[in-house]
Protein backbone atom coordinates (compact mmCIF):
# COMPACT_ATOMS: atom_id res chain seq x y z
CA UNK A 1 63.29 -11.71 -9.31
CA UNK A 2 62.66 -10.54 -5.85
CA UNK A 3 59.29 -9.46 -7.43
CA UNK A 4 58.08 -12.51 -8.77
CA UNK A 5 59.30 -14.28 -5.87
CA UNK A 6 56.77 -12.88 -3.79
CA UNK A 7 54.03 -13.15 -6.37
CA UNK A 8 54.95 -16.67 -6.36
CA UNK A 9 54.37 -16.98 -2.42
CA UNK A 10 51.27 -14.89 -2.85
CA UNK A 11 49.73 -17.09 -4.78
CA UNK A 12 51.28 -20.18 -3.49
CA UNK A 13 49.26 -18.39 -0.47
CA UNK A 14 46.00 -18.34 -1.68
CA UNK A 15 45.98 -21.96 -3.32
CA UNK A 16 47.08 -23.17 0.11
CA UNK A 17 44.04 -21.24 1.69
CA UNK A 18 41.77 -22.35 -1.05
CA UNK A 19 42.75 -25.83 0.04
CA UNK A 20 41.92 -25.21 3.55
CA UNK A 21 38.62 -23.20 3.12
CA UNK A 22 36.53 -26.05 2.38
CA UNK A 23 37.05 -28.04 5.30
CA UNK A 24 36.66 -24.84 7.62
CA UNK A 25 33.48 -24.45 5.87
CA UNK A 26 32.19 -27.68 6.40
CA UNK A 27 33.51 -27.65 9.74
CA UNK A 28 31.29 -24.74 11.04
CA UNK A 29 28.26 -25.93 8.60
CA UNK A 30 28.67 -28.84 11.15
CA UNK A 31 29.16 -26.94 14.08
CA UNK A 32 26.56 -24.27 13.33
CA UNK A 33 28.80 -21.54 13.43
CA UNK A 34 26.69 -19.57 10.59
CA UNK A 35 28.15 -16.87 10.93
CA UNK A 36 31.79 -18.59 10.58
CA UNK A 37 31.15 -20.54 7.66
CA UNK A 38 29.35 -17.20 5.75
CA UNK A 39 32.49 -16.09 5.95
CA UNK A 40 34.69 -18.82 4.90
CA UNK A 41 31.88 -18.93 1.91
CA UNK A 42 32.74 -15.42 0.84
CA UNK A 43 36.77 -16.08 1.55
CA UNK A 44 36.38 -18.89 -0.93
CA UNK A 45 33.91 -17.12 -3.66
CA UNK A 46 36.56 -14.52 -3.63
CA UNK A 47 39.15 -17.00 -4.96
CA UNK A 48 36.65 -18.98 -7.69
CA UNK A 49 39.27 -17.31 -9.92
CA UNK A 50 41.79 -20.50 -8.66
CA UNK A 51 39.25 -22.95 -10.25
CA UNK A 52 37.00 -23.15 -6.98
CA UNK A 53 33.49 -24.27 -7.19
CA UNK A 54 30.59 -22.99 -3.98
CA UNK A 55 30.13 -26.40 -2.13
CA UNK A 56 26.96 -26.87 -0.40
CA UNK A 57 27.31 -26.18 2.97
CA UNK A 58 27.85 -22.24 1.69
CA UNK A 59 24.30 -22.98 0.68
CA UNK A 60 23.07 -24.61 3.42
CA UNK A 61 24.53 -21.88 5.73
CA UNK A 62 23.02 -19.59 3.65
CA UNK A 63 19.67 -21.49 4.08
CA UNK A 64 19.96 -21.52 7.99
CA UNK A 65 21.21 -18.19 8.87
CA UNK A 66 18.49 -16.62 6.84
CA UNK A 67 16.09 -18.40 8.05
CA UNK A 68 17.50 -17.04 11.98
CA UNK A 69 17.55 -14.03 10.38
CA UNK A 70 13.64 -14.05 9.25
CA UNK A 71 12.63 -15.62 12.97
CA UNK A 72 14.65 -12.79 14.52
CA UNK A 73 12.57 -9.81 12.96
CA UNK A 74 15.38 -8.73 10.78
CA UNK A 75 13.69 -9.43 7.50
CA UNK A 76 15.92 -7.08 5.05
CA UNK A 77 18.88 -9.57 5.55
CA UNK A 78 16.87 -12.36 5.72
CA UNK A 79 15.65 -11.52 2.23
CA UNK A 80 19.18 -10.19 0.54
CA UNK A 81 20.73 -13.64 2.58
CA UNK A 82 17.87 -15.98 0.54
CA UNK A 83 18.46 -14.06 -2.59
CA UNK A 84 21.93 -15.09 -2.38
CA UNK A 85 21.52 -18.26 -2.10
CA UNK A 86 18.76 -18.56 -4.75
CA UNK A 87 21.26 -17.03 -7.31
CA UNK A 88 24.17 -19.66 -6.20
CA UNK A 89 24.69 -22.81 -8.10
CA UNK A 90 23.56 -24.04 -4.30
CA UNK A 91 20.26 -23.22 -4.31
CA UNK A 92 16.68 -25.80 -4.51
CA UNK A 93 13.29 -25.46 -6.20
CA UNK A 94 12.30 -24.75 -2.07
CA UNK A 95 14.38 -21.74 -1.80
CA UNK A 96 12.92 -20.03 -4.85
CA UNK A 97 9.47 -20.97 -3.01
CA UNK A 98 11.03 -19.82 0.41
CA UNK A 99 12.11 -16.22 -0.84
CA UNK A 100 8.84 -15.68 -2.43
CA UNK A 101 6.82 -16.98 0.59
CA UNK A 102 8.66 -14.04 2.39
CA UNK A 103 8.08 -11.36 -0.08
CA UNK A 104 4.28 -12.08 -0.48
CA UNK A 105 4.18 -12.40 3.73
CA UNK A 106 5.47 -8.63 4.11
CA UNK A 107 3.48 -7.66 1.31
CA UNK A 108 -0.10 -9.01 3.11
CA UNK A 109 1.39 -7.41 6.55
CA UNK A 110 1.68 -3.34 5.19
CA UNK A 111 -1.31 -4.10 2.90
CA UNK A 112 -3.18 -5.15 6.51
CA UNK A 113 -1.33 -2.26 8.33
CA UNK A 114 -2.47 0.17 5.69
CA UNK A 115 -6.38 -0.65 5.67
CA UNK A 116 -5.73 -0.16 9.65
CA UNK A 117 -4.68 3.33 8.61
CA UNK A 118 -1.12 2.65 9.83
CA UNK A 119 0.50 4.03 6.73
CA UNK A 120 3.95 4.87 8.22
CA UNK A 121 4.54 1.49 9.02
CA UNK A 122 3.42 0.09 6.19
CA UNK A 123 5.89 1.65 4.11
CA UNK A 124 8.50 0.50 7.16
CA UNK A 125 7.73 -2.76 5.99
CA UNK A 126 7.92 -2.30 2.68
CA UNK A 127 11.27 -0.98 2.74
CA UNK A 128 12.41 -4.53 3.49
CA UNK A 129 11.41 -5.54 0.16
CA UNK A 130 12.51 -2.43 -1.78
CA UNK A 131 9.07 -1.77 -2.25
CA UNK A 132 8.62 1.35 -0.92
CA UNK A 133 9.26 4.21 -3.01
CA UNK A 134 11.38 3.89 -6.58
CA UNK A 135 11.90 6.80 -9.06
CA UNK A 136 9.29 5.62 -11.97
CA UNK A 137 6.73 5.93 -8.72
CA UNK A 138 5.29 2.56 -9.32
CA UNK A 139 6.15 0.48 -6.38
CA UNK A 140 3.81 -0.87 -4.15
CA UNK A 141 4.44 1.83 -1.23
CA UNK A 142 4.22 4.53 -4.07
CA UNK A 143 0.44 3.01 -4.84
CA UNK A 144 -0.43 3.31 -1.15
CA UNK A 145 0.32 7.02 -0.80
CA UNK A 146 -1.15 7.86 -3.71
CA UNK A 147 -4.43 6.04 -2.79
CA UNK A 148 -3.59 7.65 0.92
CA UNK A 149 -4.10 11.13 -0.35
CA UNK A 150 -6.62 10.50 -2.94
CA UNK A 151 -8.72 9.27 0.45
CA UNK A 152 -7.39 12.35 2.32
CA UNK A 153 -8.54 14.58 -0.44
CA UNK A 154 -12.02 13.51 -0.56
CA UNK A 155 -12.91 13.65 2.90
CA UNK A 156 -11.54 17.42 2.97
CA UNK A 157 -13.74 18.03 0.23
CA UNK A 158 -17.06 16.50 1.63
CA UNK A 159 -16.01 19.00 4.66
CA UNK A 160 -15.34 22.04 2.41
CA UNK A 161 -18.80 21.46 0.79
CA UNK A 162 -20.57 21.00 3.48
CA UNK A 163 -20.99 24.53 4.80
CA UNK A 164 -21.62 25.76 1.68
CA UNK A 165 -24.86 22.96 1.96
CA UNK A 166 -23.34 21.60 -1.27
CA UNK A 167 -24.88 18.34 0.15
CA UNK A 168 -24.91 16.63 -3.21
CA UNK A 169 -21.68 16.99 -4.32
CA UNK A 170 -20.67 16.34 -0.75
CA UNK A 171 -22.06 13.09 -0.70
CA UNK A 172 -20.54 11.89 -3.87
CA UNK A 173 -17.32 12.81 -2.37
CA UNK A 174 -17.90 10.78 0.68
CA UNK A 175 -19.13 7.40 -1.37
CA UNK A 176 -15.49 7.55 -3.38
CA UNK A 177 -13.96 7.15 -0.01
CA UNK A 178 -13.00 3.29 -0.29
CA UNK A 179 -10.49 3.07 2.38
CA UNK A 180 -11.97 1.25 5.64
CA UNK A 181 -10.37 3.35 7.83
CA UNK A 182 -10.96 7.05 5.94
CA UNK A 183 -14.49 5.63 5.64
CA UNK A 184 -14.80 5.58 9.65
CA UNK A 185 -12.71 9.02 9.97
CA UNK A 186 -15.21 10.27 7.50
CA UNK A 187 -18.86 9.16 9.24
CA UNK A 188 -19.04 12.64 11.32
CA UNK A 189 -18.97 14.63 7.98
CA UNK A 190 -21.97 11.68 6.46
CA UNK A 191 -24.18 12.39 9.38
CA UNK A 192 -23.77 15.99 8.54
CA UNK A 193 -24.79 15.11 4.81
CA UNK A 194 -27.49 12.93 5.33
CA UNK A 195 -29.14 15.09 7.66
CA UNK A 196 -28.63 18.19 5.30
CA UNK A 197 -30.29 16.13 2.18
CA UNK A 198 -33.13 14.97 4.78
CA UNK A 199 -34.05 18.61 5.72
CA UNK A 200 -34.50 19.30 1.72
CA UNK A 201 -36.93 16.18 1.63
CA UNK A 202 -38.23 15.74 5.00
CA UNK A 203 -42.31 16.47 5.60
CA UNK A 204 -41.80 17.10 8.54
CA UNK A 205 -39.57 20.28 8.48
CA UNK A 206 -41.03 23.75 8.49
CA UNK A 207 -39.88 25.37 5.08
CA UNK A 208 -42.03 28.07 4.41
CA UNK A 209 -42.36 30.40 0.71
CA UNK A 210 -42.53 33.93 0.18
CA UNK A 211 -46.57 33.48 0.95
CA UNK A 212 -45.98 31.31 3.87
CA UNK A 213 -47.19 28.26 2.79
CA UNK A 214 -45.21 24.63 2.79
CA UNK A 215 -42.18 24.28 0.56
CA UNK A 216 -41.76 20.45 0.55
CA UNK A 217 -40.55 18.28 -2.12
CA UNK A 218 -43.45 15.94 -3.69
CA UNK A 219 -40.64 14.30 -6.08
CA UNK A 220 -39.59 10.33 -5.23
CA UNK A 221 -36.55 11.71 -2.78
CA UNK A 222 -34.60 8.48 -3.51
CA UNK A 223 -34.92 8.28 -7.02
CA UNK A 224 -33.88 12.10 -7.16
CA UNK A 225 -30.97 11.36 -4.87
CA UNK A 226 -29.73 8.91 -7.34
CA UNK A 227 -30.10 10.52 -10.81
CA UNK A 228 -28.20 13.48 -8.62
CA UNK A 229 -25.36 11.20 -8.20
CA UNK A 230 -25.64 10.26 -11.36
CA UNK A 231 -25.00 13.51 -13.26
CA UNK A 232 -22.40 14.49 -10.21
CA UNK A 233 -20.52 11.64 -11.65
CA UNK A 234 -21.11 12.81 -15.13
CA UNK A 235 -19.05 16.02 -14.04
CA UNK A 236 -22.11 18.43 -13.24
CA UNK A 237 -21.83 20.39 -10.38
CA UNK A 238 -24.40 20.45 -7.33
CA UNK A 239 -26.77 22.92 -8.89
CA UNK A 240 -26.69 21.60 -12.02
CA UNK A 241 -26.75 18.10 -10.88
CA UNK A 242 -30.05 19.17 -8.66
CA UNK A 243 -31.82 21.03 -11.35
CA UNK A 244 -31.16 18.35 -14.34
CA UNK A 245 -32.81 15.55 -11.91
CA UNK A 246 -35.37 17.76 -10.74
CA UNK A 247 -36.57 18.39 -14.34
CA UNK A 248 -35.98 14.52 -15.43
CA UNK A 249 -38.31 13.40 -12.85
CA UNK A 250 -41.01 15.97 -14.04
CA UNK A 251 -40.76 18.45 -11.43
CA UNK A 252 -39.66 21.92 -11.29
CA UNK A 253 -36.89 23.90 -8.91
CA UNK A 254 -39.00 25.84 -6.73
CA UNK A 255 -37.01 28.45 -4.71
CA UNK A 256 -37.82 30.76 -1.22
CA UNK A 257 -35.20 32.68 0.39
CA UNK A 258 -32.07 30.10 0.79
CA UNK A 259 -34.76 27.01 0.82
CA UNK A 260 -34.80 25.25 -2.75
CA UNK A 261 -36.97 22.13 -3.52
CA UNK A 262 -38.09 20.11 -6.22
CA UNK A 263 -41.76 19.92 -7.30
CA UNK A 264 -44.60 18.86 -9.72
C-alpha cells in the first residue's frame, strides 16, 4: 500500500508538472530566456508519455537559440539545435530551407579554404557537418585528402624525374596538378622542365656529336611535345614516349654522349 501510495504521488507529481510546464515555457519564449524554455521543452518531451503534445514556442526557441548559436561561431550546435527542430511536429517549410542554407554555407567555406591550400581547417569545418571523415571513406573531407595527396604525389614525382632529365614524363606529371594552390607550389619544378625540354629543342644551344658537328632537332618541337604527352598518357614511359613521336613525325632518335634529339 505504502508502495503504491507513493507511485500514486509520483505520478500525481509529474501530471502536476506537466500542467505547469507549458506556461513556464511560454513564459521564457516571451521573455527570451532560450536557454530556460530549451529546457522546460525537454522537461516536457520527457513526459509526452502523459498525453503531452510539443507546443510551439519549444519550436520557436528552438528557432532562436540556433540561430544565436550560428551568429556566435558555434555552428555544430547550431546545426544539431535546427535539426531538432526540423524533426519536431514544430517545425516550417523555412527551417528545412534554414538547415540546408547552413550545411551548403560550411560546405562552400572548407571547399574555399581548401583551394587556398588550408586543408587542416577545412576539415575543422567540416567536422561541424559530420562531413569530415566516415568509415566507407566517402565523405566530403575524405574526397579532399584524397585529392590532397593525389596533388602531393605528383609534384614529388615531377621533382624525382627531374634529375634524372625525365623531362617528359615530368611534365605530364606537372599538367595533372589541378589544385590552384599545388599548381603555384609546383611552378619552381615547371621552370626546371620547360627549360630542360627547351635545351633538347633550342638552336641556339651548343650540342655537339661524336664528329663535332650540331646535334639540333629539325622536327616541329611543339607538335613532338604533344604526341609525347600523348603516348605518356597512353602509359609509355619517357623513352618510349620520345622515340614513338620521334618516329611518327618522320624523324629518327639521333644520340651523342648523354645529348639525344630527334631528326629527319
Amino acid at each position: 500500500m505504502l508502495t503504491l501510495g507513493l507511485v500514486a504521488a509520483g505520478v500525481g507529481s509529474a501530471y502536476w508538472w506537466e500542467k505547469q510546464l507549458p506556461a513556464q515555457l511560454q513564459r521564457a519564449a516571451e521573455q527570451g530566456r532560450l536557454d530556460d524554455c530549451l529546457l522546460y521543452g525537454e522537461q516536457l518531451a520527457a513526459l509526452r508519455w502523459l498525453g503531452g503534445k510539443a507546443p510551439l514556442e519549444q519550436g520557436r526557441c528552438r528557432r532562436l537559440k540556433a540561430q544565436e548559436l550560428w551568429r556566435g561561431g558555434e555552428w555544430a550546435e547550431a546545426l544539431k539545435l535546427q535539426l531538432q527542430l526540423v524533426n519536431s511536429g514544430t517545425s516550417t517549410p523555412a527551417d528545412q530551407q534554414q538547415l540546408l542554407n547552413w550545411q551548403q554555407q560550411l560546405e562552400t567555406r572548407a571547399l574555399s579554404l581548401y583551394r587556398e591550400g588550408r586543408l587542416e581547417e577545412a576539415l575543422g569545418i567540416l567536422s561541424n557537418l559530420n562531413a569530415a571523415h566516415n568509415a566507407s571513406g566517402t565523405a566530403l573531407g575524405d574526397q579532399l585528402d584524397e585529392d590532397w595527396n593525389r596533388q602531393k604525389f605528383l609534384k614529388d614525382r615531377a621533382a624525382q624525374l627531374i634529375p634524372q632529365k625525365r623531362w617528359w614524363e615530368a611534365l605530364d606529371a606537372l599538367n595533372r596538378i589541378e589544385h590552384p594552390w599545388w599548381k603555384e607550389q609546383s611552378l619552381p619544378l615547371r621552370r626546371q622542365v620547360e627549360q630542360g625540354i627547351e635545351s633538347l629543342r633550342d638552336p641556339r644551344e651548343r650540342n655537339h656529336d661524336v664528329h663535332g658537328g650540331q646535334l639540333d632537332s629539325n622536327v616541329p618541337a611543339e607538335r613532338l611535345n604533344d604526341l609525347i604527352t600523348q603516348k605518356l598518357a597512353q602509359g609509355f614511359d619517357d623513352w618510349q614516349a620520345f622515340s614513338a613521336a620521334c618516329e611518327e613525325l618522320g624523324g629518327r632518335v639521333v644520340k651523342a654522349g648523354p645529348e639525344t634529339t630527334c631528326r629527319r
